[in-house]
N, C-alpha and C. Protein backbone atom coordinates (compact mmCIF):
# COMPACT_ATOMS: atom_id res chain seq x y z
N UNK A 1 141.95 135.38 -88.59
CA UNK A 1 142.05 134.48 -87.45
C UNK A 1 142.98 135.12 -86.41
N UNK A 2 142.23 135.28 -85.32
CA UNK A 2 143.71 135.50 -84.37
C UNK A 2 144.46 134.85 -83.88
N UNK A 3 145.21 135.13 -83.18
CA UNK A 3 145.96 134.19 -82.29
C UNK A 3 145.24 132.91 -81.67
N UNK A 4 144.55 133.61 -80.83
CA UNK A 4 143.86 132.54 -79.94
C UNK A 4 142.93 131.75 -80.53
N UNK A 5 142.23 132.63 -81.31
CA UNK A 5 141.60 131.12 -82.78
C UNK A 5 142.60 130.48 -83.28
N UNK A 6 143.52 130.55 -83.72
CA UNK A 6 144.36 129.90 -84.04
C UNK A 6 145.02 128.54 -83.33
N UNK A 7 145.50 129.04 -82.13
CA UNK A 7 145.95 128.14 -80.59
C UNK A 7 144.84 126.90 -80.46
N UNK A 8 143.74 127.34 -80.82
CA UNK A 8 142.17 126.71 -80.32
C UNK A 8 142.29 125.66 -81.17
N UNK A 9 142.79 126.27 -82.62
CA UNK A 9 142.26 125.08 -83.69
C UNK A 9 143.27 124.38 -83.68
N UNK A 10 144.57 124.72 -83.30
CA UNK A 10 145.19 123.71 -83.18
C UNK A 10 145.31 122.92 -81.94
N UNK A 11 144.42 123.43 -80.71
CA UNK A 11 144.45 122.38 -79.88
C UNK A 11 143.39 121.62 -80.32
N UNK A 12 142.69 121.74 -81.26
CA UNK A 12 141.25 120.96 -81.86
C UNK A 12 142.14 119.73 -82.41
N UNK A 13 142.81 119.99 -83.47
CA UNK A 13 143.74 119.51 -84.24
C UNK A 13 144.20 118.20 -83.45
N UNK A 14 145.35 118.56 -82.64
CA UNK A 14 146.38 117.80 -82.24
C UNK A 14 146.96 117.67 -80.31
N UNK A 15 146.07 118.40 -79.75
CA UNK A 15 146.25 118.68 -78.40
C UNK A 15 146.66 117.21 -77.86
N UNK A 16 145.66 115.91 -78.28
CA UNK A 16 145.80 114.88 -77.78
C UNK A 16 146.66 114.21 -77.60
N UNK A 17 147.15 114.05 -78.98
CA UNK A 17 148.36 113.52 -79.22
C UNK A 17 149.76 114.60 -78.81
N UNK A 18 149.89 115.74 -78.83
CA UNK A 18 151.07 116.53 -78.49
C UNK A 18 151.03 116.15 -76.81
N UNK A 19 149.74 115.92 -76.22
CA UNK A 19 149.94 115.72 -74.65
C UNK A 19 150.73 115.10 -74.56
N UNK A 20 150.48 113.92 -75.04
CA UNK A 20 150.81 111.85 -75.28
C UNK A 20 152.47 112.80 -75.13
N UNK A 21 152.58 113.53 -76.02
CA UNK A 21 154.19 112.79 -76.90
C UNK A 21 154.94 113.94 -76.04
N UNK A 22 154.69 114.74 -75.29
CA UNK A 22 155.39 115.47 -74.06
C UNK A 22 155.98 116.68 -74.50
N UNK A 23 156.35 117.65 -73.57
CA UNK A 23 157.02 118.83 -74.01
C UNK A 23 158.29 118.68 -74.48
N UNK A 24 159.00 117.54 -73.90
CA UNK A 24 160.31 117.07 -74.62
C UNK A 24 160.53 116.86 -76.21
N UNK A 25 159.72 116.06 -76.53
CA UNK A 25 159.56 115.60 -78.05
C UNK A 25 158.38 117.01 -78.72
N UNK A 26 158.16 117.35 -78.44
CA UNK A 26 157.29 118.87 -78.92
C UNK A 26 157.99 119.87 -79.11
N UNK A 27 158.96 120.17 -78.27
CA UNK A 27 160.30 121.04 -78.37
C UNK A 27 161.18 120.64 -79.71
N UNK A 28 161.54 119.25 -79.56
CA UNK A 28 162.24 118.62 -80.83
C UNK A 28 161.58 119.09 -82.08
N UNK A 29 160.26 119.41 -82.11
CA UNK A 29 159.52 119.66 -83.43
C UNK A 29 159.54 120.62 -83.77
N UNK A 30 159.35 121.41 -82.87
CA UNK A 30 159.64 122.94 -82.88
C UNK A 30 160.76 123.13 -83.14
N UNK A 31 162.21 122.73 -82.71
CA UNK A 31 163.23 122.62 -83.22
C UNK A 31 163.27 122.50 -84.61
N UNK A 32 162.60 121.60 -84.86
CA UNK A 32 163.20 121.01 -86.62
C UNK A 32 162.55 121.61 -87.59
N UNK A 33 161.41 122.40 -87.07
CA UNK A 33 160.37 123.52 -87.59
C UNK A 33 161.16 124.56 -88.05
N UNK A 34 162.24 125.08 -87.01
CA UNK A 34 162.56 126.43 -87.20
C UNK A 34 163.87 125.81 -88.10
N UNK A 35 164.66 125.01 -87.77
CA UNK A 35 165.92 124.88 -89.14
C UNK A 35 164.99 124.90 -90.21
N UNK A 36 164.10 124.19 -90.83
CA UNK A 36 163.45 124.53 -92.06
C UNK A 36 163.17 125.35 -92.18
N UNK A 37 162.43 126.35 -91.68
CA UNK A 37 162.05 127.47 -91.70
C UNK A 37 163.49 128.57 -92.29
N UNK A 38 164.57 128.03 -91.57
CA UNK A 38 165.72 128.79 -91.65
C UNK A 38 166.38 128.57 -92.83
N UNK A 39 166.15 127.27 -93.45
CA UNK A 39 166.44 126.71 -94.96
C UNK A 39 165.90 127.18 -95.72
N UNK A 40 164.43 127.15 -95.88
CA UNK A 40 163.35 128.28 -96.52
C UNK A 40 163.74 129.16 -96.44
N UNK A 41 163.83 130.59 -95.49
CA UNK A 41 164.57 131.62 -95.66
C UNK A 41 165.38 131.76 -96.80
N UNK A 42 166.88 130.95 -96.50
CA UNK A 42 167.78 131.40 -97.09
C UNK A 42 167.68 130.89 -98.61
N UNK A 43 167.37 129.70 -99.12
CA UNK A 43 167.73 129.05 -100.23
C UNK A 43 166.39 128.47 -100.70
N UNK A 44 164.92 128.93 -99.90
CA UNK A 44 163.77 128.19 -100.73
C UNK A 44 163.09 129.37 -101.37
N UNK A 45 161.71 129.06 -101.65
CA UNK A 45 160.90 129.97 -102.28
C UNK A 45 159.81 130.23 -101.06
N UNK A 46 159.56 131.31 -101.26
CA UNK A 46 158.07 132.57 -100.50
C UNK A 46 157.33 131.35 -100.30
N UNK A 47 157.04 130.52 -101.20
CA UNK A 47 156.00 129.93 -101.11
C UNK A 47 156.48 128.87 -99.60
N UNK A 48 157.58 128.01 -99.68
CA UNK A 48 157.85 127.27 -99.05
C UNK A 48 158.37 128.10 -97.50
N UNK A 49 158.81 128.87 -97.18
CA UNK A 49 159.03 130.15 -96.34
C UNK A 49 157.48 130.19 -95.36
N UNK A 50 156.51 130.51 -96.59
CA UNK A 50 154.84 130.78 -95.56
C UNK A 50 154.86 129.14 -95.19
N UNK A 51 154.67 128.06 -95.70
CA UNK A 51 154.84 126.98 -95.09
C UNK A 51 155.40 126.98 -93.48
N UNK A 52 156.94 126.91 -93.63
CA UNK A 52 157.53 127.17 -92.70
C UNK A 52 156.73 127.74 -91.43
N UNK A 53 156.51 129.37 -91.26
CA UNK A 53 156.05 130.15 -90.65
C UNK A 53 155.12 129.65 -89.85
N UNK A 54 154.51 128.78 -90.73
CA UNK A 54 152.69 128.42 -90.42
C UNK A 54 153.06 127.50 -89.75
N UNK A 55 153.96 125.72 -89.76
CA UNK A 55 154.14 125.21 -88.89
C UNK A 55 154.73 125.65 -87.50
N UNK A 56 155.89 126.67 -87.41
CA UNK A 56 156.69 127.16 -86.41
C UNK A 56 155.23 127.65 -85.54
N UNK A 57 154.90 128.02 -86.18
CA UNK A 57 153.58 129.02 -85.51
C UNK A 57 152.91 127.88 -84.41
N UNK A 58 152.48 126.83 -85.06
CA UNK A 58 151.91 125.98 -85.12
C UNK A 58 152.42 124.74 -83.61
N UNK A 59 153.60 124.81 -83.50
CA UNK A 59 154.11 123.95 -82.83
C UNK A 59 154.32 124.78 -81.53
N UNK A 60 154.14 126.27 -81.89
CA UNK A 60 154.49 127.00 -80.91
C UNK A 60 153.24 127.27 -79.88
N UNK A 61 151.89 127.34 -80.67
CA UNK A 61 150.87 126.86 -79.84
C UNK A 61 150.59 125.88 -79.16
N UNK A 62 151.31 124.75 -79.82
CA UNK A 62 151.26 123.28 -79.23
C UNK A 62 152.18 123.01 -77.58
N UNK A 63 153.28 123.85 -77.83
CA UNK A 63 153.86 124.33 -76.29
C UNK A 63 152.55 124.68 -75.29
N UNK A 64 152.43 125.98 -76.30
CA UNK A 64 152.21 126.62 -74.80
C UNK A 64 150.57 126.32 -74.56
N UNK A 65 149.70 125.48 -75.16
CA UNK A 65 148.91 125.05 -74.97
C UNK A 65 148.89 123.99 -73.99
N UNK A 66 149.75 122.78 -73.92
CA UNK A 66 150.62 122.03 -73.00
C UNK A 66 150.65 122.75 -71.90
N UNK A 67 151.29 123.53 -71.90
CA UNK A 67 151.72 124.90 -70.26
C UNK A 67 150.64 125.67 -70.01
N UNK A 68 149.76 125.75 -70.21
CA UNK A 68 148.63 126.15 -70.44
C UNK A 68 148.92 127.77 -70.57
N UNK A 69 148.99 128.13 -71.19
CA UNK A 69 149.42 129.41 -71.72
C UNK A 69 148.65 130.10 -72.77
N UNK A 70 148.31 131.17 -73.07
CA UNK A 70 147.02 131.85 -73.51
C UNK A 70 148.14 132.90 -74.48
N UNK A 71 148.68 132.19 -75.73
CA UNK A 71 149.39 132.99 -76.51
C UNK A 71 149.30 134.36 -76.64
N UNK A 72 148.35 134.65 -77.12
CA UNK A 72 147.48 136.11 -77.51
C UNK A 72 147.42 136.58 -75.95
N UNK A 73 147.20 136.40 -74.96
CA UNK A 73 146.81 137.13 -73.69
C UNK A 73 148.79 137.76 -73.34
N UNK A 74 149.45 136.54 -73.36
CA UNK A 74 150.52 137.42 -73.13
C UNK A 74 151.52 137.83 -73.92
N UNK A 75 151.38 137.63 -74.40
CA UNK A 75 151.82 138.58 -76.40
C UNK A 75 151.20 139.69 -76.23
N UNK A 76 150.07 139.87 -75.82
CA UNK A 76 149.36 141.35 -75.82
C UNK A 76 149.63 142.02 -74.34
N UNK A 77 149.97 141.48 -73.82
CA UNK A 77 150.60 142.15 -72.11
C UNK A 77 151.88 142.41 -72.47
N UNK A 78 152.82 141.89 -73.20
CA UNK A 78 154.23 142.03 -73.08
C UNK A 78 154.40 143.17 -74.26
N UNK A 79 154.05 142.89 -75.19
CA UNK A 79 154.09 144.33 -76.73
C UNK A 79 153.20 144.84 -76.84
N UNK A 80 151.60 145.17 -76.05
CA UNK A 80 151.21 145.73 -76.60
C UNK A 80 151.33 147.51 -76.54
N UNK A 81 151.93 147.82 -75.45
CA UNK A 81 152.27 148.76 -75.18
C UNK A 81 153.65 149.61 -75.99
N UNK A 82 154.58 148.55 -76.89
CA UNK A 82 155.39 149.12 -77.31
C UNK A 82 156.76 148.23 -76.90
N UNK A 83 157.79 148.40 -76.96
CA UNK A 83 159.02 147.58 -76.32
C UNK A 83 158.88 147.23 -74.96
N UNK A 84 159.26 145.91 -74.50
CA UNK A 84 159.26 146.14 -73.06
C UNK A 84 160.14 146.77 -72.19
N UNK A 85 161.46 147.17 -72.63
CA UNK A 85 162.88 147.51 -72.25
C UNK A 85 162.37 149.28 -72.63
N UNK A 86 162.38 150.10 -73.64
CA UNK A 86 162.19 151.17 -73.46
C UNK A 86 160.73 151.70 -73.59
N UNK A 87 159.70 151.39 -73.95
CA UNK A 87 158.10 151.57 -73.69
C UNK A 87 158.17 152.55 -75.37
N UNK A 88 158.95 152.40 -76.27
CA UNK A 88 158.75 153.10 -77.40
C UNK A 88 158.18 152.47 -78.93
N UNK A 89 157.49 152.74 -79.82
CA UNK A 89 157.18 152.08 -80.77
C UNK A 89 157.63 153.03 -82.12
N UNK A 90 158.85 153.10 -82.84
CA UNK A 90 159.66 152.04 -82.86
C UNK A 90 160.38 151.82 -81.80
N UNK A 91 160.64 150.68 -81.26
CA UNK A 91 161.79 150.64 -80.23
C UNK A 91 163.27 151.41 -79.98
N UNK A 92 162.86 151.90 -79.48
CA UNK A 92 164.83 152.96 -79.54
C UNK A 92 165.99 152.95 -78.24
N UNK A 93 166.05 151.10 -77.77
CA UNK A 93 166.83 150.49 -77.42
C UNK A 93 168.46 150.37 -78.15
N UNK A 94 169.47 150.82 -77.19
CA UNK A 94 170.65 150.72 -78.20
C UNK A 94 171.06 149.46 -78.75
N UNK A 95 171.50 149.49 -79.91
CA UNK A 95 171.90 148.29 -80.44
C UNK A 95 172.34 146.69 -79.85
């Protein structure tokens, strides 16, 4: 699945209701997405971790679907070339 399949199915999903409930309260989710996510990390299991990932992911389409924003289009304009700061892959920006 790519990106933008991805973005799609979740505007299939939930677009309606994320409209309704605003970028304000969508942000909040995304918020509370990534502390779990960050709990998972440190103190859960792999299993609960890909969970995580998959919602963060998830809420993050739900933004920029809202803003109308084409995840994959500028994700692939901004890295696909390599870093944006030094144009290198690995990046060899100083610390």
């Amino acid at each position: 699945m790519t990106i933008r399949e991805f973005q799609t199915a979740i505007e299939d999903i939930y677009l309606t209701k994320d409209r309704d409930r605003g970028i304000p309260a969508n942000i909040a989710w995304l918020v509370e997405e990534l502390g779990e996510l960050a709990q998972a990390l440190r103190k859960g299991s792999m299993a609960e971790a890909e969970e995580e990932f998959a919602d963060v992911l998830a809420w993050l389409c739900t933004l920029a679907s809202i803003a109308g924003v084409d995840l994959e289009e500028v994700a692939g304009r901004k890295y696909a070339h390599g870093c944006p700061k030094c144009g290198d892959t690995p990046c060899t920006c100083p610390a």
